[in-house]
PDB file of N, CA and C in Angstrom:
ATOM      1  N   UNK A   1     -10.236  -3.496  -2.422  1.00  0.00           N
ATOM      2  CA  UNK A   1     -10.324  -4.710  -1.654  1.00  0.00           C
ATOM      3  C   UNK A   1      -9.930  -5.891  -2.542  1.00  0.00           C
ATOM      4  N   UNK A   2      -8.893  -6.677  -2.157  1.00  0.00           N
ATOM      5  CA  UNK A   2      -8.737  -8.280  -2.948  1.00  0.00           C
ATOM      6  C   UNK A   2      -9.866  -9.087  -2.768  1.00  0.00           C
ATOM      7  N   UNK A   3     -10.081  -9.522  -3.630  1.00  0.00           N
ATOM      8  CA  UNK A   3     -11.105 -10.910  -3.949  1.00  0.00           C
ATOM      9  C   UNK A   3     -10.517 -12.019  -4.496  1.00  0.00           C
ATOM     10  N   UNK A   4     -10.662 -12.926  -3.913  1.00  0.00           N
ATOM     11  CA  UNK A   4      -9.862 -14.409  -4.614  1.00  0.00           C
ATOM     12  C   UNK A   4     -11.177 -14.428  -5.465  1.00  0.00           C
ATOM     13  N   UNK A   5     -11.293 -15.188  -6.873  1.00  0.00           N
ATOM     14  CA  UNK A   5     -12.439 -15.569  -7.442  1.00  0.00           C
ATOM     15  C   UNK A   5     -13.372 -16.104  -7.169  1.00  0.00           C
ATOM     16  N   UNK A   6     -13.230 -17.473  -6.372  1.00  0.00           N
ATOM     17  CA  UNK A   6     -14.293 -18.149  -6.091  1.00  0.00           C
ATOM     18  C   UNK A   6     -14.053 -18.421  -3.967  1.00  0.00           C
ATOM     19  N   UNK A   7     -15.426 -19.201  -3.663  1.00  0.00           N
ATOM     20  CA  UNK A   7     -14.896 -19.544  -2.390  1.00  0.00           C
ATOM     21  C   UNK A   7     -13.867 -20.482  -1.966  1.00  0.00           C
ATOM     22  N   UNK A   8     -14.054 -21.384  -3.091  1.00  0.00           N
ATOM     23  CA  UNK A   8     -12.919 -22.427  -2.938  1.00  0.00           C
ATOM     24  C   UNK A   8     -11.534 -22.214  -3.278  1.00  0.00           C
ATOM     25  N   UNK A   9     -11.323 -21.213  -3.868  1.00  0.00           N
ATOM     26  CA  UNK A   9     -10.149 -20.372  -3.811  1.00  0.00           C
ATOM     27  C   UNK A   9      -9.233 -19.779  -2.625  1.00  0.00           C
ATOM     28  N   UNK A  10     -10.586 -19.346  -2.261  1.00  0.00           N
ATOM     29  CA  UNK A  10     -10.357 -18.562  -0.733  1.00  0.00           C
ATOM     30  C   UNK A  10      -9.659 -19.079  -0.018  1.00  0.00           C
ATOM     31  N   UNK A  11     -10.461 -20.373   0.141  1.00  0.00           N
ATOM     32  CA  UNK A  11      -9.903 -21.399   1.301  1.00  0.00           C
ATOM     33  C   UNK A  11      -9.186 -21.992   0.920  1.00  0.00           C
ATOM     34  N   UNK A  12      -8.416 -22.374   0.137  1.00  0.00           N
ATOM     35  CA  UNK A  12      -7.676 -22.638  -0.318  1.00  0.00           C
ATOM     36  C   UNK A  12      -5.753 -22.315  -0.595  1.00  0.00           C
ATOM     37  N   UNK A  13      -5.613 -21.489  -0.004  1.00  0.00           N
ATOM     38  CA  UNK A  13      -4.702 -20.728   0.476  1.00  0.00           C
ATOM     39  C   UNK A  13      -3.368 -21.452   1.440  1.00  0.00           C
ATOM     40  N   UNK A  14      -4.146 -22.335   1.834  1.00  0.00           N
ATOM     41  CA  UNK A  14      -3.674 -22.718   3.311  1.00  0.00           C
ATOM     42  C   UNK A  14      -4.453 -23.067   4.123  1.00  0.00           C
ATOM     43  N   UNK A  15      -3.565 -23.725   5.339  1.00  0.00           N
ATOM     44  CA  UNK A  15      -4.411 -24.068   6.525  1.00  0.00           C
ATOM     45  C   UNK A  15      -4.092 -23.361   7.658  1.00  0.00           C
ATOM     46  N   UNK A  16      -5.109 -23.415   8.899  1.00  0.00           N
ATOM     47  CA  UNK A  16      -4.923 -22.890  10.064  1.00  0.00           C
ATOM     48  C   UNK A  16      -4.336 -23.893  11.215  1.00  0.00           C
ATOM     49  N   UNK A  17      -3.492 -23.859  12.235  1.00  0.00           N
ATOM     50  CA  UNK A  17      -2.985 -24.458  12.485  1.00  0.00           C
ATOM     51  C   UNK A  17      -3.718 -24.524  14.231  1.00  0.00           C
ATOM     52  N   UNK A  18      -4.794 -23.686  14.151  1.00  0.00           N
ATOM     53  CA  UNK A  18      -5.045 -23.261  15.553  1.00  0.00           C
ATOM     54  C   UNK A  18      -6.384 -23.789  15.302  1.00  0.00           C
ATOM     55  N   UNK A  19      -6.930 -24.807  14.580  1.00  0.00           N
ATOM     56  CA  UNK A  19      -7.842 -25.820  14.285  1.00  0.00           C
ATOM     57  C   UNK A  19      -9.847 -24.611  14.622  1.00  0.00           C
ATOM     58  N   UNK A  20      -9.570 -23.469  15.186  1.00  0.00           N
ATOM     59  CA  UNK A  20     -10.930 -22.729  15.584  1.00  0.00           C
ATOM     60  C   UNK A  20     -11.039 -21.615  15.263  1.00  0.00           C
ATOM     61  N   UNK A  21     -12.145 -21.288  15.091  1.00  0.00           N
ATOM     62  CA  UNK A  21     -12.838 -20.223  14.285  1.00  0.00           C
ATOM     63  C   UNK A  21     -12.203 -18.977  14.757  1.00  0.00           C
ATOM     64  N   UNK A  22     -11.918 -18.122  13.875  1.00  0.00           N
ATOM     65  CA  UNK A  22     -10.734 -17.030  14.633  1.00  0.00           C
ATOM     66  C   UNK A  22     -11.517 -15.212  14.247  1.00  0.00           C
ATOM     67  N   UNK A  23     -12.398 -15.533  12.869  1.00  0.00           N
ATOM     68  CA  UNK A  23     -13.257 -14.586  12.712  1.00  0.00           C
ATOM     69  C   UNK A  23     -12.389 -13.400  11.913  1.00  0.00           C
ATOM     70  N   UNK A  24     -10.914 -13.425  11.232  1.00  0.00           N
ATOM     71  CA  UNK A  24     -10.543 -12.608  11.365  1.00  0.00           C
ATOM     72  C   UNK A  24     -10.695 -12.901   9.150  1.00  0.00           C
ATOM     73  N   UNK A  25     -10.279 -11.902   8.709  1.00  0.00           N
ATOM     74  CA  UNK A  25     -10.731 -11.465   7.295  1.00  0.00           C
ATOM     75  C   UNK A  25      -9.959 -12.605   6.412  1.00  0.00           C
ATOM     76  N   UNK A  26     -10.161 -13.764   6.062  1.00  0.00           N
ATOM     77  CA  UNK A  26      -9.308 -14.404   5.788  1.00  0.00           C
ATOM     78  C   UNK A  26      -9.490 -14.676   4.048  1.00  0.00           C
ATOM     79  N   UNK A  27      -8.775 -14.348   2.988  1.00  0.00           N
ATOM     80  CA  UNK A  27      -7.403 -14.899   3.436  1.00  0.00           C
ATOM     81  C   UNK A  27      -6.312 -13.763   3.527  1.00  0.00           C
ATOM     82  N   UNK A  28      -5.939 -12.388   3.613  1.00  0.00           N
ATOM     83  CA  UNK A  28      -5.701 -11.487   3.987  1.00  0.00           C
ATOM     84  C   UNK A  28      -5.058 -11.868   5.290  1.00  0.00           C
ATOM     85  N   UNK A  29      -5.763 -12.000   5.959  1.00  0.00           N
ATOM     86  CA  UNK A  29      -5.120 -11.927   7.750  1.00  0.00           C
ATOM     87  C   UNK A  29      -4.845 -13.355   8.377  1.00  0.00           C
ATOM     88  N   UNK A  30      -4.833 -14.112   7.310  1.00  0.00           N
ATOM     89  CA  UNK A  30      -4.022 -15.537   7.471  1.00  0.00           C
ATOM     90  C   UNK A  30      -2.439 -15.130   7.334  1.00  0.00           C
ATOM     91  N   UNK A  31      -2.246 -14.246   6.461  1.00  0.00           N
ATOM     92  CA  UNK A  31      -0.547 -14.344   6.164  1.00  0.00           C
ATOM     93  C   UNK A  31       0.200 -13.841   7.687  1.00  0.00           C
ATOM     94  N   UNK A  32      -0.799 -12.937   8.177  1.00  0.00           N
ATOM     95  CA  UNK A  32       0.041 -12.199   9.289  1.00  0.00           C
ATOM     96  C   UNK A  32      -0.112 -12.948  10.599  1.00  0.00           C
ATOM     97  N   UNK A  33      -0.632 -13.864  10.044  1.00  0.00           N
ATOM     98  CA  UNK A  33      -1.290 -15.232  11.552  1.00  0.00           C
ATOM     99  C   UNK A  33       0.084 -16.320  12.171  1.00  0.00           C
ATOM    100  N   UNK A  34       0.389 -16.275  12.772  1.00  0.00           N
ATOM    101  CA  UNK A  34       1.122 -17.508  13.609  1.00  0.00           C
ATOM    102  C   UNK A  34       0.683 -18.882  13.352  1.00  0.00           C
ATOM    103  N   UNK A  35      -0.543 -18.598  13.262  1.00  0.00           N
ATOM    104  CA  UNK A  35      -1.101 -20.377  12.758  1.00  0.00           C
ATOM    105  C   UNK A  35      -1.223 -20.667  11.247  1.00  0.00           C
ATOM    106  N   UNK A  36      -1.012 -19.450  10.308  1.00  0.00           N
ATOM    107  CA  UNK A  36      -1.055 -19.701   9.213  1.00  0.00           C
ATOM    108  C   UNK A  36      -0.142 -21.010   8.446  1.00  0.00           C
ATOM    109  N   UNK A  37      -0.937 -22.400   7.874  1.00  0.00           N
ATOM    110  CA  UNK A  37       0.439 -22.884   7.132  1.00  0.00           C
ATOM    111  C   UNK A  37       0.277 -22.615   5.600  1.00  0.00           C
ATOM    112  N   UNK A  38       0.880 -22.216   4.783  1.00  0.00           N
ATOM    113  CA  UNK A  38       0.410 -22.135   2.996  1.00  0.00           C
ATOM    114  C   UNK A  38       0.555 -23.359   2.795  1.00  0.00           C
ATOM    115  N   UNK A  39      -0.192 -23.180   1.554  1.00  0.00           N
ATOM    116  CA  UNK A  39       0.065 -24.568   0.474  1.00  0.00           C
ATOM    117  C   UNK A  39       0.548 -24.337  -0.306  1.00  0.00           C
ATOM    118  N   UNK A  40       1.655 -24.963  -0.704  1.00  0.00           N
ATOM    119  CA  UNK A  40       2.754 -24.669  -1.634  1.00  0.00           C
ATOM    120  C   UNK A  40       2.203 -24.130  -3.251  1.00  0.00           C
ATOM    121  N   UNK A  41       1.017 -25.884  -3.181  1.00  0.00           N
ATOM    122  CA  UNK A  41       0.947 -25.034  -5.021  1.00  0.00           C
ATOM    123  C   UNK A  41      -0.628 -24.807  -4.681  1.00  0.00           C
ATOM    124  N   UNK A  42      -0.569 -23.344  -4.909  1.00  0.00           N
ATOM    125  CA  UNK A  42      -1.429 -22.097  -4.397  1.00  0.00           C
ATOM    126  C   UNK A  42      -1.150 -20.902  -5.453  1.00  0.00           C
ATOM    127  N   UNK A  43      -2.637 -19.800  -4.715  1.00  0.00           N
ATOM    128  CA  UNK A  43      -2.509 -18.570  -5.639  1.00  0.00           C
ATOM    129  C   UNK A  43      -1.429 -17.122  -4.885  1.00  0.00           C
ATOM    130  N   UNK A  44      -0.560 -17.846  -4.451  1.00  0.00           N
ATOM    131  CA  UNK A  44       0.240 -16.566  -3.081  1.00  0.00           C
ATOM    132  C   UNK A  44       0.422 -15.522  -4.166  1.00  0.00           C
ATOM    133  N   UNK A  45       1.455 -15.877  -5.146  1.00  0.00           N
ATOM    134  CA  UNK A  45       1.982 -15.365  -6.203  1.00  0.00           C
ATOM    135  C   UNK A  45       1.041 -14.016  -6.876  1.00  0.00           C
ATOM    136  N   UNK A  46       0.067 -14.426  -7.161  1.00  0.00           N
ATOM    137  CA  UNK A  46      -1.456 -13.623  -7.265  1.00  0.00           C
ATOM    138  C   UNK A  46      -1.846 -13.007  -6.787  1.00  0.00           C
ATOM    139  N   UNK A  47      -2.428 -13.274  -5.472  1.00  0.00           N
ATOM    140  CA  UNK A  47      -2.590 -12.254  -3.996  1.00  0.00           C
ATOM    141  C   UNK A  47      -1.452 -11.178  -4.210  1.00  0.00           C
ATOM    142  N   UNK A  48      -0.328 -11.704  -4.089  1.00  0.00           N
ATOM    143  CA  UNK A  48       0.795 -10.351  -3.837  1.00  0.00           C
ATOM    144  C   UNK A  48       0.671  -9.641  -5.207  1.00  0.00           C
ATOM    145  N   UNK A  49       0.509  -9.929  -6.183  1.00  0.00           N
ATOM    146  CA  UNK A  49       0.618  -9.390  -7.651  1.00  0.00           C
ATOM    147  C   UNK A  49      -0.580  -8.393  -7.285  1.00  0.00           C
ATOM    148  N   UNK A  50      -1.788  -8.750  -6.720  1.00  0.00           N
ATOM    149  CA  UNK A  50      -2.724  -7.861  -6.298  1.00  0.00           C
ATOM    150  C   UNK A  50      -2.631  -6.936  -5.597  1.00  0.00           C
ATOM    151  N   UNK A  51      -2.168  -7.123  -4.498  1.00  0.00           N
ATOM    152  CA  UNK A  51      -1.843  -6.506  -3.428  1.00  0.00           C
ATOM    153  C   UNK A  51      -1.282  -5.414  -3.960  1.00  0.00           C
ATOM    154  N   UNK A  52       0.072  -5.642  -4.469  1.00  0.00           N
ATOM    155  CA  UNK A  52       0.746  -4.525  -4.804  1.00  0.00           C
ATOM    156  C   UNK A  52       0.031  -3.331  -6.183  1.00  0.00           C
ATOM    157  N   UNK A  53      -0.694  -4.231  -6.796  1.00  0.00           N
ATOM    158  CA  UNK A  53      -1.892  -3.300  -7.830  1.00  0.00           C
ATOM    159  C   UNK A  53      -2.611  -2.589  -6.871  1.00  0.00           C
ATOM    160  N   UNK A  54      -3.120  -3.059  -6.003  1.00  0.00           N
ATOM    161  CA  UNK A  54      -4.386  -1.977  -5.440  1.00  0.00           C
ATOM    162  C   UNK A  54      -3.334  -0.967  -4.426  1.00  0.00           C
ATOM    163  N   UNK A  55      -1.825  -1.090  -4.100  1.00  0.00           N
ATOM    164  CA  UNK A  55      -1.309  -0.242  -3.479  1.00  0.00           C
ATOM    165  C   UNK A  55      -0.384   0.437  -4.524  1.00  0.00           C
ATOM    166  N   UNK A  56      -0.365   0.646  -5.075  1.00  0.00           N
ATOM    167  CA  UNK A  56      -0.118   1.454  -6.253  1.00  0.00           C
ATOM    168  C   UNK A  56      -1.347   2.425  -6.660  1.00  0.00           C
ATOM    169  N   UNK A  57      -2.851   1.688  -7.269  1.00  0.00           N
ATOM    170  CA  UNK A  57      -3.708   2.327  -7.007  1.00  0.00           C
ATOM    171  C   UNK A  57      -3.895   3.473  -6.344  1.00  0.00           C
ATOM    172  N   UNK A  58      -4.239   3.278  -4.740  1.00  0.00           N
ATOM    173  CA  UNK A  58      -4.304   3.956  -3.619  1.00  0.00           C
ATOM    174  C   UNK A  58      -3.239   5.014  -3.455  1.00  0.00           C
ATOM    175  N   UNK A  59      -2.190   4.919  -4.202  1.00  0.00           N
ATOM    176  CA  UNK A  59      -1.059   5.825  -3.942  1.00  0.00           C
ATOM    177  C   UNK A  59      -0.987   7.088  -4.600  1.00  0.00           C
ATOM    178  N   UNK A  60      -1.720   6.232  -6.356  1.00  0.00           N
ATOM    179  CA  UNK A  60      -2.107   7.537  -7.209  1.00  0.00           C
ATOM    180  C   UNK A  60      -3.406   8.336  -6.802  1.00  0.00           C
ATOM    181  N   UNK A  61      -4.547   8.042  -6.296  1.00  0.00           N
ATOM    182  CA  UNK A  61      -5.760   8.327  -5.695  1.00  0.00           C
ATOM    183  C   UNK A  61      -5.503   8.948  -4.659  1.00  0.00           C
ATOM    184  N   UNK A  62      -4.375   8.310  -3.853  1.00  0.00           N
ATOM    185  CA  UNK A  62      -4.625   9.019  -2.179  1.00  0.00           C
ATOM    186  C   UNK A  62      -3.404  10.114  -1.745  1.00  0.00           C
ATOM    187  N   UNK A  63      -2.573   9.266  -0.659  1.00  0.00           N
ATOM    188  CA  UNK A  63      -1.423   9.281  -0.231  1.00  0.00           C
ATOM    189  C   UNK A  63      -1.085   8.266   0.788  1.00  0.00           C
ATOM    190  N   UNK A  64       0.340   8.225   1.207  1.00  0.00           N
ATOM    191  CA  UNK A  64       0.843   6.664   1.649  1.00  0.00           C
ATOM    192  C   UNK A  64       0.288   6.193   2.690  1.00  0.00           C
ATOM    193  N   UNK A  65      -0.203   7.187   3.421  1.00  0.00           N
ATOM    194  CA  UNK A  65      -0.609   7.180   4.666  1.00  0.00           C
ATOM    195  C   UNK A  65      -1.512   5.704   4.276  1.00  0.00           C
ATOM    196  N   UNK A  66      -2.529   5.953   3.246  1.00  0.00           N
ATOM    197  CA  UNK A  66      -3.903   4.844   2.581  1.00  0.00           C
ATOM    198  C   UNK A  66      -3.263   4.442   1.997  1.00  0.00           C
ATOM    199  N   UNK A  67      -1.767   4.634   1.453  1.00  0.00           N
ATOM    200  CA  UNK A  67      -1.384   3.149   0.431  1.00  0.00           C
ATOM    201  C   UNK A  67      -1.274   2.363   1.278  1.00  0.00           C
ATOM    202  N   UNK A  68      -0.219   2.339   2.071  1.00  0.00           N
ATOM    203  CA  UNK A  68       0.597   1.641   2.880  1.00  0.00           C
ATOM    204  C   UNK A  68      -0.668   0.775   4.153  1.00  0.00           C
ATOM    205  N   UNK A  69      -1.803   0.904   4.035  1.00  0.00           N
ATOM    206  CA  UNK A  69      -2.788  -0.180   5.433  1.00  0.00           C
ATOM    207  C   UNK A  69      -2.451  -1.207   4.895  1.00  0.00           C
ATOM    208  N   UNK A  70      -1.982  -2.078   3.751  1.00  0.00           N
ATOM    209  CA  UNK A  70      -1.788  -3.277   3.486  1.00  0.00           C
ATOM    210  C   UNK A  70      -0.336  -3.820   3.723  1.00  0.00           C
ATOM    211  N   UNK A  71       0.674  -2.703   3.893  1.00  0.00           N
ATOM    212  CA  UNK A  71       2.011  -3.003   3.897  1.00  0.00           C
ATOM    213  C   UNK A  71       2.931  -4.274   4.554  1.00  0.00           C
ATOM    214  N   UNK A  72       2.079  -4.504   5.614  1.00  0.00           N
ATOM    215  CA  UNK A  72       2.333  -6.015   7.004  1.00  0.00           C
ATOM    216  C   UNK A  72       2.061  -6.804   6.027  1.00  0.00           C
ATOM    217  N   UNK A  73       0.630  -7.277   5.272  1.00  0.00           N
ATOM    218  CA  UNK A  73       0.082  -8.193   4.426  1.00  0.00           C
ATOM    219  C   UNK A  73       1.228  -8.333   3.768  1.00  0.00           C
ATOM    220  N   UNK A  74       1.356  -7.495   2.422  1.00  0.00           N
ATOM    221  CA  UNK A  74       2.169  -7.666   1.300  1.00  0.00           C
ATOM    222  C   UNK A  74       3.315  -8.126   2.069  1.00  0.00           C
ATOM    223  N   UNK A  75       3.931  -7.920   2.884  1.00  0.00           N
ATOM    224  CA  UNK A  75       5.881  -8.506   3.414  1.00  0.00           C
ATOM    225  C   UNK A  75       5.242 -10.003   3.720  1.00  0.00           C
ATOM    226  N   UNK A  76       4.420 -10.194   4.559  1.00  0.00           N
ATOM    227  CA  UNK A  76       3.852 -11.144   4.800  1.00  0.00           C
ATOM    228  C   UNK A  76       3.790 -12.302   3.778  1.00  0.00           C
ATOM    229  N   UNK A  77       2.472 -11.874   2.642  1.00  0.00           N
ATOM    230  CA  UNK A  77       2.558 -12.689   1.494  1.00  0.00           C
ATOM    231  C   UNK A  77       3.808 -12.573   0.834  1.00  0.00           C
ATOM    232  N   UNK A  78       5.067 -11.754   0.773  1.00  0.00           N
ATOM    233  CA  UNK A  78       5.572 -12.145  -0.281  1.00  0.00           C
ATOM    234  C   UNK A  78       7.114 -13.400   0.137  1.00  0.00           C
ATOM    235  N   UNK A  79       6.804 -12.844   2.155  1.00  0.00           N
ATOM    236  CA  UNK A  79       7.332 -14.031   2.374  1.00  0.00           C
ATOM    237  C   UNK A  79       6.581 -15.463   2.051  1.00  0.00           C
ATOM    238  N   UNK A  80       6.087 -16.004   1.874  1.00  0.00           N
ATOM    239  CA  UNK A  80       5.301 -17.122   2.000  1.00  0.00           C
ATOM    240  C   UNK A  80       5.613 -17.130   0.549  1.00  0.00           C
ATOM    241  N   UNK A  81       5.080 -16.048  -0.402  1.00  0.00           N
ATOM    242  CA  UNK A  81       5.812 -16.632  -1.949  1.00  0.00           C
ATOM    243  C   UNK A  81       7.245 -17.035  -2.147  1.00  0.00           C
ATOM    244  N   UNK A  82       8.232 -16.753  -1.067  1.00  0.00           N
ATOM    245  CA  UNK A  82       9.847 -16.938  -1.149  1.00  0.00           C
ATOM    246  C   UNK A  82       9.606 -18.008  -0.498  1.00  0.00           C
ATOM    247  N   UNK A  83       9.199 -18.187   0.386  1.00  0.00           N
ATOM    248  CA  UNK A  83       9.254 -19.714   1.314  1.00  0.00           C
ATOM    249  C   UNK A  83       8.735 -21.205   0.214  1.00  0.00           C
ATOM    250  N   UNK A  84       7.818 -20.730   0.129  1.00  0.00           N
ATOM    251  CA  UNK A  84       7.582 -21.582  -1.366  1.00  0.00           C
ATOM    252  C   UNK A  84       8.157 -22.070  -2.432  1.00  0.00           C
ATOM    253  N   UNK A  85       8.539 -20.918  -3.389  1.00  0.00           N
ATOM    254  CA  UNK A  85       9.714 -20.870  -4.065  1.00  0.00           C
ATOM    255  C   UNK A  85      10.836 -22.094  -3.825  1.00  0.00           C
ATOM    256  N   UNK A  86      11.175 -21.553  -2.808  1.00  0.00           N
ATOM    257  CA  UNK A  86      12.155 -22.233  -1.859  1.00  0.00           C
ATOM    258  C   UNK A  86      12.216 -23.574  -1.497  1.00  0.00           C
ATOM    259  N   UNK A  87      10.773 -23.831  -1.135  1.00  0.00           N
ATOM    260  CA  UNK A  87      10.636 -25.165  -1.106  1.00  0.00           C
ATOM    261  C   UNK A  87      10.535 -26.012  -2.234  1.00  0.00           C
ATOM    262  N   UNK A  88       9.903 -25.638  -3.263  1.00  0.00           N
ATOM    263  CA  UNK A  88       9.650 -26.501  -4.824  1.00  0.00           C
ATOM    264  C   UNK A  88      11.059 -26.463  -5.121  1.00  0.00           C
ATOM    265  N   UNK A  89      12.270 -25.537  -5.085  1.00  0.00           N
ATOM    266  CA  UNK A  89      13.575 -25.630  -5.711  1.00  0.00           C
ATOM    267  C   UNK A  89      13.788 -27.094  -4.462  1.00  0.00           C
ATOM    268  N   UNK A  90      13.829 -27.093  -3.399  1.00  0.00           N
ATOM    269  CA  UNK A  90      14.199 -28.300  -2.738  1.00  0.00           C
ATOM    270  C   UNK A  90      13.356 -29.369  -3.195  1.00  0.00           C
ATOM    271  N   UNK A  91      12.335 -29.409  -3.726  1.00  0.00           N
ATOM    272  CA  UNK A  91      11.855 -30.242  -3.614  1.00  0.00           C
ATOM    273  C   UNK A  91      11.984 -31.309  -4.943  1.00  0.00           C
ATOM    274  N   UNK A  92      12.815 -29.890  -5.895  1.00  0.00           N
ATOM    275  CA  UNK A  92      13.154 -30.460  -7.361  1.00  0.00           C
ATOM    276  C   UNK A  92      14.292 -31.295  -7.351  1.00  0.00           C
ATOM    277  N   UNK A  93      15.128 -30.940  -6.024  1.00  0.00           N
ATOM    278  CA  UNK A  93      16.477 -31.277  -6.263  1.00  0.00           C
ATOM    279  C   UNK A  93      16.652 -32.736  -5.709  1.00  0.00           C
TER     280      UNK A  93
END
């Protein structure tokens, strides 16, 4: 399971754009959200660096079937790390 360090970490991620309580595992199931917005300077970079550790993990332990429950997440976060990216290069220029 990922753990951001602290709570203010957590939340910290980003905002929701759908302003109400949605109940769903966050910050995990923010990336795959429609209302998700990131914050540029954030831990995305991290999360996915994780992500892909504990599915690697799971791969040597299990098989893909259990690597792969995070697979939506990780494309998810690692868009939002390219979108980012993306934006600080615009934002340098």
């Amino acid at each position: 399971m990922i753990h951001i360090d602290t709570p203010e970490r957590l939340e910290a991620v980003g905002g929701c754009g759908k302003f109400d309580f949605c109940g769903l595992a966050a910050p995990l199931a923010c990336y795959t959200c429609s209302y998700f917005h990131p914050w540029l300077d954030n831990i995305h970079e991290t999360l996915l660096e994780r992500l892909l550790a504990e599915r690697k993990e799971l791969l040597a332990l299990s098989d893909l079937r259990i690597a792969s429950v995070n697979d939506r997440t990780i494309v998810a976060v690692a868009e939002v790390v390219t979108r980012c990216r993306e934006a600080a290069r615009e934002g340098a220029a």
